[in-house]
N, C-alpha and C. Protein backbone atom coordinates (compact mmCIF):
# COMPACT_ATOMS: atom_id res chain seq x y z
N UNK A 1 0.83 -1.18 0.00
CA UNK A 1 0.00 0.00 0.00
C UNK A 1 0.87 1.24 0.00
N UNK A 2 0.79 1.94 -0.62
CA UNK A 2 1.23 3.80 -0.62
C UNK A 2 0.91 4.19 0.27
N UNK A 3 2.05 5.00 0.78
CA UNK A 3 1.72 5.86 2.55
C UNK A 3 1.21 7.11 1.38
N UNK A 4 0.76 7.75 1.90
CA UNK A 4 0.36 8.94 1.98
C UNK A 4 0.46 10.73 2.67
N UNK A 5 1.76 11.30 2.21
CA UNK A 5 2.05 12.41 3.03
C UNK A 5 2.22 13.62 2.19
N UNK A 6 1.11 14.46 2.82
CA UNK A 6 1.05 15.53 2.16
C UNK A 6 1.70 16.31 2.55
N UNK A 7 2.07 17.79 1.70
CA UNK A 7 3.36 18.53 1.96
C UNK A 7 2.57 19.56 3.25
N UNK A 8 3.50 19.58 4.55
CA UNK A 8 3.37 21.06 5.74
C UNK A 8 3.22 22.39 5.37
N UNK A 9 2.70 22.78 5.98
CA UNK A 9 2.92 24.44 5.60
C UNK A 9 3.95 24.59 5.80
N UNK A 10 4.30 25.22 4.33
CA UNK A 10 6.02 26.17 4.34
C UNK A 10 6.57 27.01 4.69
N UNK A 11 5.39 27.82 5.63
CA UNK A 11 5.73 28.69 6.79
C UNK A 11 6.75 28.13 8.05
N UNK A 12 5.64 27.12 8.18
CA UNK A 12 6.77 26.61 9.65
C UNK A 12 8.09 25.74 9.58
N UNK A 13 8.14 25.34 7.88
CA UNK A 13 9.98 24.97 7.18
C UNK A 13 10.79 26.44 7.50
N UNK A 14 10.73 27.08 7.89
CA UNK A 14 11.59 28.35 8.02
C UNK A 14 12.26 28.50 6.76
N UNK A 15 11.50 28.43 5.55
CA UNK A 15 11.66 28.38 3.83
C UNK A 15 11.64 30.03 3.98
N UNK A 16 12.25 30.81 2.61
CA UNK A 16 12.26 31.83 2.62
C UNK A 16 11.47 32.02 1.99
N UNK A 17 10.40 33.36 2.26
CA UNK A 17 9.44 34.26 1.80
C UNK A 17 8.98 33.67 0.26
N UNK A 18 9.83 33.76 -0.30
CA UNK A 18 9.91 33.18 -2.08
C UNK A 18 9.54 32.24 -2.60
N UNK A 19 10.19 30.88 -1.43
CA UNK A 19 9.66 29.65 -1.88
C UNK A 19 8.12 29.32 -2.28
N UNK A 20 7.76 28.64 -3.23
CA UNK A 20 6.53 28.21 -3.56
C UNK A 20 6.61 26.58 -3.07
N UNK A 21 7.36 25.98 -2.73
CA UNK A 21 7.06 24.68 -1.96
C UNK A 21 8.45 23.54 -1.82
N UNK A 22 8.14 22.87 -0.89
CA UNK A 22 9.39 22.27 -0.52
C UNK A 22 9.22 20.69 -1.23
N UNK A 23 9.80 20.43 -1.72
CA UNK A 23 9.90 18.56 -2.14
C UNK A 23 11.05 18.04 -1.41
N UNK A 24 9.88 16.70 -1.25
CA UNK A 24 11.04 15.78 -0.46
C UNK A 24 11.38 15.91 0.61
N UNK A 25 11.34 15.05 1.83
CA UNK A 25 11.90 15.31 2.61
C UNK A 25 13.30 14.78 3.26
N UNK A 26 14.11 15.21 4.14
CA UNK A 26 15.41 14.03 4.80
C UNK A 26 16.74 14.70 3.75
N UNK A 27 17.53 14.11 3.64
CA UNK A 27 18.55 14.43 2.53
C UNK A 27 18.11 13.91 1.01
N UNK A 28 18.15 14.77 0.35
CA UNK A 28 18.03 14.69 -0.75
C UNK A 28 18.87 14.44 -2.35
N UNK A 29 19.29 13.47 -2.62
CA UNK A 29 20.42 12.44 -3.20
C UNK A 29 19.79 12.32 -5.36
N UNK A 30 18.76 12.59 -5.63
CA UNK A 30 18.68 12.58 -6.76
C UNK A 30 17.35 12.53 -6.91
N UNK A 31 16.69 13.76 -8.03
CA UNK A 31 15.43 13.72 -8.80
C UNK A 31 15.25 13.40 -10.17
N UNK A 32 14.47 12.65 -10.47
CA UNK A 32 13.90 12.54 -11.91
C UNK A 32 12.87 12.38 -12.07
N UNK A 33 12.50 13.41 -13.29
CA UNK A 33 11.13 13.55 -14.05
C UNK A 33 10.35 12.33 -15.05
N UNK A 34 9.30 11.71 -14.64
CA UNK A 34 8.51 10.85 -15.55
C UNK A 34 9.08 11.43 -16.72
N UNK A 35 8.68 11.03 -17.79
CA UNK A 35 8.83 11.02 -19.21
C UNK A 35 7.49 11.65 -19.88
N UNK A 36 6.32 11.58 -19.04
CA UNK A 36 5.50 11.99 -19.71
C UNK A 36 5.10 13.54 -18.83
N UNK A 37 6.37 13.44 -17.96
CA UNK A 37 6.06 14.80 -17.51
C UNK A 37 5.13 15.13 -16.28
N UNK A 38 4.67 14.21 -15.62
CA UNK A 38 3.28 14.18 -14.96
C UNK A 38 3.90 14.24 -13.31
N UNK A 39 4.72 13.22 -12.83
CA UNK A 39 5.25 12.97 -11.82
C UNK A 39 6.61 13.32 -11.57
N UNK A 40 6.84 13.14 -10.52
CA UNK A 40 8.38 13.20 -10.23
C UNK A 40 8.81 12.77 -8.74
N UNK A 41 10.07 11.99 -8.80
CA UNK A 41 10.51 10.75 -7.83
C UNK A 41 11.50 11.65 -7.42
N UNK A 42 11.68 11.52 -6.01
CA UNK A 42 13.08 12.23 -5.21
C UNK A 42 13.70 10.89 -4.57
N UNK A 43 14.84 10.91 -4.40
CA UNK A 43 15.32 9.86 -3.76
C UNK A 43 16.22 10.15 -2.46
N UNK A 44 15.84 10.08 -0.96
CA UNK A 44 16.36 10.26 -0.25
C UNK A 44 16.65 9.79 0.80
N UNK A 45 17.06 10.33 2.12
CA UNK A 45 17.72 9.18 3.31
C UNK A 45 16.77 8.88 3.57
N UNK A 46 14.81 8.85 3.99
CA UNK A 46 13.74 8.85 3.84
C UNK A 46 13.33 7.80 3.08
N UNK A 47 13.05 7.58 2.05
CA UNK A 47 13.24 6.70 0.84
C UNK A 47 12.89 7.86 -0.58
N UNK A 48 11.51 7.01 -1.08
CA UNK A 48 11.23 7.76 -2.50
C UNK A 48 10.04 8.58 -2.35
N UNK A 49 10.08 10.32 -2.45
CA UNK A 49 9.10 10.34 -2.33
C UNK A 49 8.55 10.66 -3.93
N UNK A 50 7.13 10.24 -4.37
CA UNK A 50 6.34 10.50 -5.42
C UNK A 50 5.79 12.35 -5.56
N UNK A 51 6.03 13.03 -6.18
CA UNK A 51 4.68 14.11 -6.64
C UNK A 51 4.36 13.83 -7.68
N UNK A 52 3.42 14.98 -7.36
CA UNK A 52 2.17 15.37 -9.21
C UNK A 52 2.99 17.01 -9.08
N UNK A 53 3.15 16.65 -10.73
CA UNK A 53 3.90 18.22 -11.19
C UNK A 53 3.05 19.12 -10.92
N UNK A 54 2.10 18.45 -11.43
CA UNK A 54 0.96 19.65 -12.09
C UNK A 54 0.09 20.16 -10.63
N UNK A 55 0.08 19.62 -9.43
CA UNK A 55 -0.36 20.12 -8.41
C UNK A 55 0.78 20.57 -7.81
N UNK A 56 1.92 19.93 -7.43
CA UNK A 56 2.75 20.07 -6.29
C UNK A 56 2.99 19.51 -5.05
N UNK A 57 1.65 18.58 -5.08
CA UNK A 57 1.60 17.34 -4.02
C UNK A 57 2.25 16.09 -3.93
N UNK A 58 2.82 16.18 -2.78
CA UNK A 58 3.34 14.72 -3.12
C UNK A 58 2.30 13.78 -2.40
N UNK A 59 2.42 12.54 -3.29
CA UNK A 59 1.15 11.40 -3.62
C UNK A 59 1.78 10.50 -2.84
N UNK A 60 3.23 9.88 -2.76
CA UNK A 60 3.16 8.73 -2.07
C UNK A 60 4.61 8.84 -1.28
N UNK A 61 4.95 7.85 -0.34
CA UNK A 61 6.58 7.50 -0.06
C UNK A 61 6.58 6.61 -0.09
N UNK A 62 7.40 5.77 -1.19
CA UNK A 62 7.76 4.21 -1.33
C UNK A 62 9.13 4.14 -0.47
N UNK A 63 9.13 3.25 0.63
CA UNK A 63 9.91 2.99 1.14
C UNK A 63 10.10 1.09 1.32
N UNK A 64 11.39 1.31 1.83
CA UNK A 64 11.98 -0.64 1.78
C UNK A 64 12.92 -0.80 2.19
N UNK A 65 14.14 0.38 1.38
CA UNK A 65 15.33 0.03 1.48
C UNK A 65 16.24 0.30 2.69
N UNK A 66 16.77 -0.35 3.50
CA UNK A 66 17.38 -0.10 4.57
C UNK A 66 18.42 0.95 4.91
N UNK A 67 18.88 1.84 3.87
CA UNK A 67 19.73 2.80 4.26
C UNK A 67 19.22 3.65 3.16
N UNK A 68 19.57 4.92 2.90
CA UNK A 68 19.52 6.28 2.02
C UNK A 68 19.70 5.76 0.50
N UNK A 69 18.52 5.77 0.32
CA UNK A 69 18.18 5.98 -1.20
C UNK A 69 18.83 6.94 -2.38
N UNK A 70 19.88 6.31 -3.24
CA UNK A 70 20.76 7.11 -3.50
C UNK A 70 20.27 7.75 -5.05
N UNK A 71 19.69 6.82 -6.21
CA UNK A 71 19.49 7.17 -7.34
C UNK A 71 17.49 6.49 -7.56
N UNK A 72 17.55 7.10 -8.26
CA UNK A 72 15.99 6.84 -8.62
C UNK A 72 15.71 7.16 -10.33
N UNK A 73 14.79 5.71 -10.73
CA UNK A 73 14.90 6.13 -12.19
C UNK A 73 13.39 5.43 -12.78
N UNK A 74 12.59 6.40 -13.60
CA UNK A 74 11.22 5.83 -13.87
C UNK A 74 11.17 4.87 -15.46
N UNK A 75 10.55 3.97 -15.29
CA UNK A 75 10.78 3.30 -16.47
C UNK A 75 10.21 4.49 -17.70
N UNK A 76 9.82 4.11 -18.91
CA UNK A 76 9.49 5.34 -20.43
C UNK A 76 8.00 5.24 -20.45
N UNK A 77 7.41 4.13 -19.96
CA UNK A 77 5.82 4.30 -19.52
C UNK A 77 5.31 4.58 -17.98
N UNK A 78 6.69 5.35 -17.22
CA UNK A 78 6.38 5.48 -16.06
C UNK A 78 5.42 4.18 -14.89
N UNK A 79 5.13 2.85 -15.49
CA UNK A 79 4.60 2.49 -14.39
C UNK A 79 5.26 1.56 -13.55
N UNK A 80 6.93 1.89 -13.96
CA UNK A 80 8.23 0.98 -13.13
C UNK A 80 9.02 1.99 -12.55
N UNK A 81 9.75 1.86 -11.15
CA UNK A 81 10.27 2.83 -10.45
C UNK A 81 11.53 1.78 -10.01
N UNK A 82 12.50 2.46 -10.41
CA UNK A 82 13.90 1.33 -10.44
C UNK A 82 14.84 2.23 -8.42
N UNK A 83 15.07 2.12 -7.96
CA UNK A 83 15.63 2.65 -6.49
C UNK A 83 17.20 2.37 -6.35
N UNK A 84 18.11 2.67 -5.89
CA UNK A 84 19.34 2.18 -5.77
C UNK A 84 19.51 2.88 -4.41
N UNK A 85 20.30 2.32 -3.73
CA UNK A 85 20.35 2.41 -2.27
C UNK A 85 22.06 2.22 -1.45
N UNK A 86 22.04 2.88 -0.70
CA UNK A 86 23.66 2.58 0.63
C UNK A 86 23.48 1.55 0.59
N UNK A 87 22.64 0.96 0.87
CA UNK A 87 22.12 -0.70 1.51
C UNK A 87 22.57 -1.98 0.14
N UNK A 88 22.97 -1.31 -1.06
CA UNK A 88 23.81 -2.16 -2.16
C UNK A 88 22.72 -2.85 -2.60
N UNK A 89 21.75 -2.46 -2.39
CA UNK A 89 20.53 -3.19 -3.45
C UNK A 89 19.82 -2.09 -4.55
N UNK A 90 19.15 -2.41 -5.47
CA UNK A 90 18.44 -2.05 -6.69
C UNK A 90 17.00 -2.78 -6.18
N UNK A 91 15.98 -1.97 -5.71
CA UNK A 91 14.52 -2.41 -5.81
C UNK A 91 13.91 -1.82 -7.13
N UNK A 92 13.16 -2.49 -7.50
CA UNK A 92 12.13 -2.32 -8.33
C UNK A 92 10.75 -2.35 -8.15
N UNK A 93 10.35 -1.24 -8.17
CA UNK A 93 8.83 -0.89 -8.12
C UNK A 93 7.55 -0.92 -8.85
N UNK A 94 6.01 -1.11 -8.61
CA UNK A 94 5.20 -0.90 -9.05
C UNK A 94 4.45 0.61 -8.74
N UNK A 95 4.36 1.16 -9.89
CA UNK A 95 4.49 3.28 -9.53
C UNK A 95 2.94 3.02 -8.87
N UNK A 96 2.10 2.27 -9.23
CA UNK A 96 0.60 2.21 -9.07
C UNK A 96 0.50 1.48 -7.40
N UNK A 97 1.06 0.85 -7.02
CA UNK A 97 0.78 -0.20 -5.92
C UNK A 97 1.63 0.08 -4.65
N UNK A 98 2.86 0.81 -5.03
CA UNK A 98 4.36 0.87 -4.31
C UNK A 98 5.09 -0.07 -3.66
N UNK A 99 4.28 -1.73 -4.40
CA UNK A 99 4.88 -2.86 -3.89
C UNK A 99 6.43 -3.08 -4.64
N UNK A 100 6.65 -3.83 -3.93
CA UNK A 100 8.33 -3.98 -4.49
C UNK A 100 8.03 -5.47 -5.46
N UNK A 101 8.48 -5.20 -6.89
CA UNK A 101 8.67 -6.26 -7.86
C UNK A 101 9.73 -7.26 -7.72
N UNK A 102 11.12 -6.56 -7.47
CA UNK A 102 12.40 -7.50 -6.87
C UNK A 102 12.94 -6.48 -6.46
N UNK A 103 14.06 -7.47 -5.96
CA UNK A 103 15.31 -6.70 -5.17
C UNK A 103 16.50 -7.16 -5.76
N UNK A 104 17.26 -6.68 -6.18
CA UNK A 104 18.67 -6.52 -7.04
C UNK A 104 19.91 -6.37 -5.58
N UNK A 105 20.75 -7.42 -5.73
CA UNK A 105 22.14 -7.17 -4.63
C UNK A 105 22.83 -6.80 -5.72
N UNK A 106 23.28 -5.75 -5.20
CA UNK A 106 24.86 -4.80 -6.09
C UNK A 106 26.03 -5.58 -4.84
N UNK A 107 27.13 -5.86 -5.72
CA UNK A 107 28.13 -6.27 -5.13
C UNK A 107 28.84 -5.37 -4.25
N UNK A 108 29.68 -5.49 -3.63
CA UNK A 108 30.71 -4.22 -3.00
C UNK A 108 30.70 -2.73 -2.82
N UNK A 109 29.80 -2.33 -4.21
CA UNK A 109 29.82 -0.73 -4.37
C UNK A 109 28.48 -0.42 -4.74
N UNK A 110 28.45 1.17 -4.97
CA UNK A 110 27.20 1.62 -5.04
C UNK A 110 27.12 2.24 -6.54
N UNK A 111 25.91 2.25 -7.27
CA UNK A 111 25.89 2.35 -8.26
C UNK A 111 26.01 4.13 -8.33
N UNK A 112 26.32 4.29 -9.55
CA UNK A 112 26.57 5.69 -10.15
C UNK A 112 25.52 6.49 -10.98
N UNK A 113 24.74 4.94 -11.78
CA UNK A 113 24.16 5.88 -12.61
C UNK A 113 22.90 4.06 -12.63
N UNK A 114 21.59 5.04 -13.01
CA UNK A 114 20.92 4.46 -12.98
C UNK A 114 19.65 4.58 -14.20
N UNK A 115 19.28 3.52 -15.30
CA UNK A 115 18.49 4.18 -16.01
C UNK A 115 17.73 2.65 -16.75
N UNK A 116 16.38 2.94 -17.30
CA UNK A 116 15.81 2.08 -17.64
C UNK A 116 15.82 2.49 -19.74
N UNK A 117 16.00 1.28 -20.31
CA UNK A 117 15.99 1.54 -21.97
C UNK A 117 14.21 1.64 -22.14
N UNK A 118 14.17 2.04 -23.71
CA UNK A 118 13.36 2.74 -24.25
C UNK A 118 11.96 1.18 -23.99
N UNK A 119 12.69 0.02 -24.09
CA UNK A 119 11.62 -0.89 -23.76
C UNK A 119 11.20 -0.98 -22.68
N UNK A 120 11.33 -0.12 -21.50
CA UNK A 120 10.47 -0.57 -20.70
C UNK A 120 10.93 -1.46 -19.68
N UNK A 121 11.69 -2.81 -19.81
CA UNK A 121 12.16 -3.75 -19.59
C UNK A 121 13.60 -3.57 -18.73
N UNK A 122 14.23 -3.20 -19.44
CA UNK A 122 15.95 -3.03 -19.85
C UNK A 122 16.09 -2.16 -18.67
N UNK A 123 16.86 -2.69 -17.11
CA UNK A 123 17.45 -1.62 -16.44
C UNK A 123 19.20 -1.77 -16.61
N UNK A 124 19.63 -0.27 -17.22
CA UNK A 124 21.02 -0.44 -17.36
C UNK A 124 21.73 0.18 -16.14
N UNK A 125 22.40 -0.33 -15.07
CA UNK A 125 23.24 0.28 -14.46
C UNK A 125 24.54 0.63 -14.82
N UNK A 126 25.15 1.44 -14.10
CA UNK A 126 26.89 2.00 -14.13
C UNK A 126 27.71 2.05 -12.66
N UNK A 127 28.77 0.87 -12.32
CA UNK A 127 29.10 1.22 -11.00
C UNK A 127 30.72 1.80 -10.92
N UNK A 128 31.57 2.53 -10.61
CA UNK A 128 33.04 2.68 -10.64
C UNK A 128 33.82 1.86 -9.26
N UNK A 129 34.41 0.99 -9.80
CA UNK A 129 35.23 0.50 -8.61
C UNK A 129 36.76 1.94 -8.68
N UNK A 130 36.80 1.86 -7.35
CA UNK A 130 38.09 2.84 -6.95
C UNK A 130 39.03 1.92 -6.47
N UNK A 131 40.09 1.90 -7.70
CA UNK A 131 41.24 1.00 -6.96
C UNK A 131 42.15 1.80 -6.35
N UNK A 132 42.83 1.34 -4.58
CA UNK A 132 43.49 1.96 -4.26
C UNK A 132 44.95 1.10 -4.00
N UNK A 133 45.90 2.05 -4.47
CA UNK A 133 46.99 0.95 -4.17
C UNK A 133 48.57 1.08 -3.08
N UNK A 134 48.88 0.49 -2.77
CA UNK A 134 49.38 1.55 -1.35
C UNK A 134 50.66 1.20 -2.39
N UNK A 135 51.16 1.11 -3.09
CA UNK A 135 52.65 0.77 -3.78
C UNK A 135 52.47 1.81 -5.22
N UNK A 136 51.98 3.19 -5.06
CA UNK A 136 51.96 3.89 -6.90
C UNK A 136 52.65 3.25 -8.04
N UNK A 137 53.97 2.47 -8.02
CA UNK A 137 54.72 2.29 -8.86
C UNK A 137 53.90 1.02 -9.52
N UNK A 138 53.17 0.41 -8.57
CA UNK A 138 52.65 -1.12 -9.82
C UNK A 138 51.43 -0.76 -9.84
N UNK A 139 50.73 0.34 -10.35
CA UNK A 139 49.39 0.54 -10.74
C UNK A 139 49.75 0.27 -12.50
């Protein structure tokens, strides 16, 4: 089931005068826009939260993953929500239900880049291993 949390008055965020509204709450680690423009996913220490562009509300918080939600990526028909996490897993979402489809173990490191192909299907990740070597001369 989708929690449900609507945004506080932005008076009592001690937001400045200007702001028209706050997204997301917790630390905030990466946004991306649906494709069709409608929604938009934040990904943070919190987990994911959902809005509607076109209001400014946010609709849901998909949460699961055990540590700070680092990248977030919507499939090209928006109704797949891909998550990458501290916690070295990749969940996959249903945007309609906010049940979790699977859970992906990332090995050792955390991914960099996160994105679904034009089918729908296809999640391509990117991870950088950092080799460190205490001897410079045999790198």
């Amino acid at each position: 089931m989708l929690h449900s949390t609507y945004a506080q008055d932005y008076k009592r965020l001690n937001l400045p005068n200007e702001a028209k509204a706050r997204i997301g709450k917790g630390i905030i680690n990466d946004i991306q826009l649906s494709q069709d423009g409608t929604r938009l996913a934040i990904a943070s220490s919190i987990g994911v939260w959902l809005h509607d562009v076109n209001t400014g509300i946010e609709t849901s918080l998909i949460s699961g993953h055990a540590d700070s939600v680092r990248l977030v990526a919507f499939s090209p028909n928006g109704k797949i929500l891909a998550s990458s996490a501290y916690d070295k897993t990749v969940r996959i979402w249903d945007t309609e239900t906010g049940k979790t489809i699977q859970i992906l173990t990332i090995p050792k490191v955390n991914l960099s880049s996160l994105n679904f192909l034009q089918d729908d299907e296809t999640l391509v990740t990117v991870n950088f291993y950092l080799f460190q070597s205490r001897n410079r001369d045999t790198l």
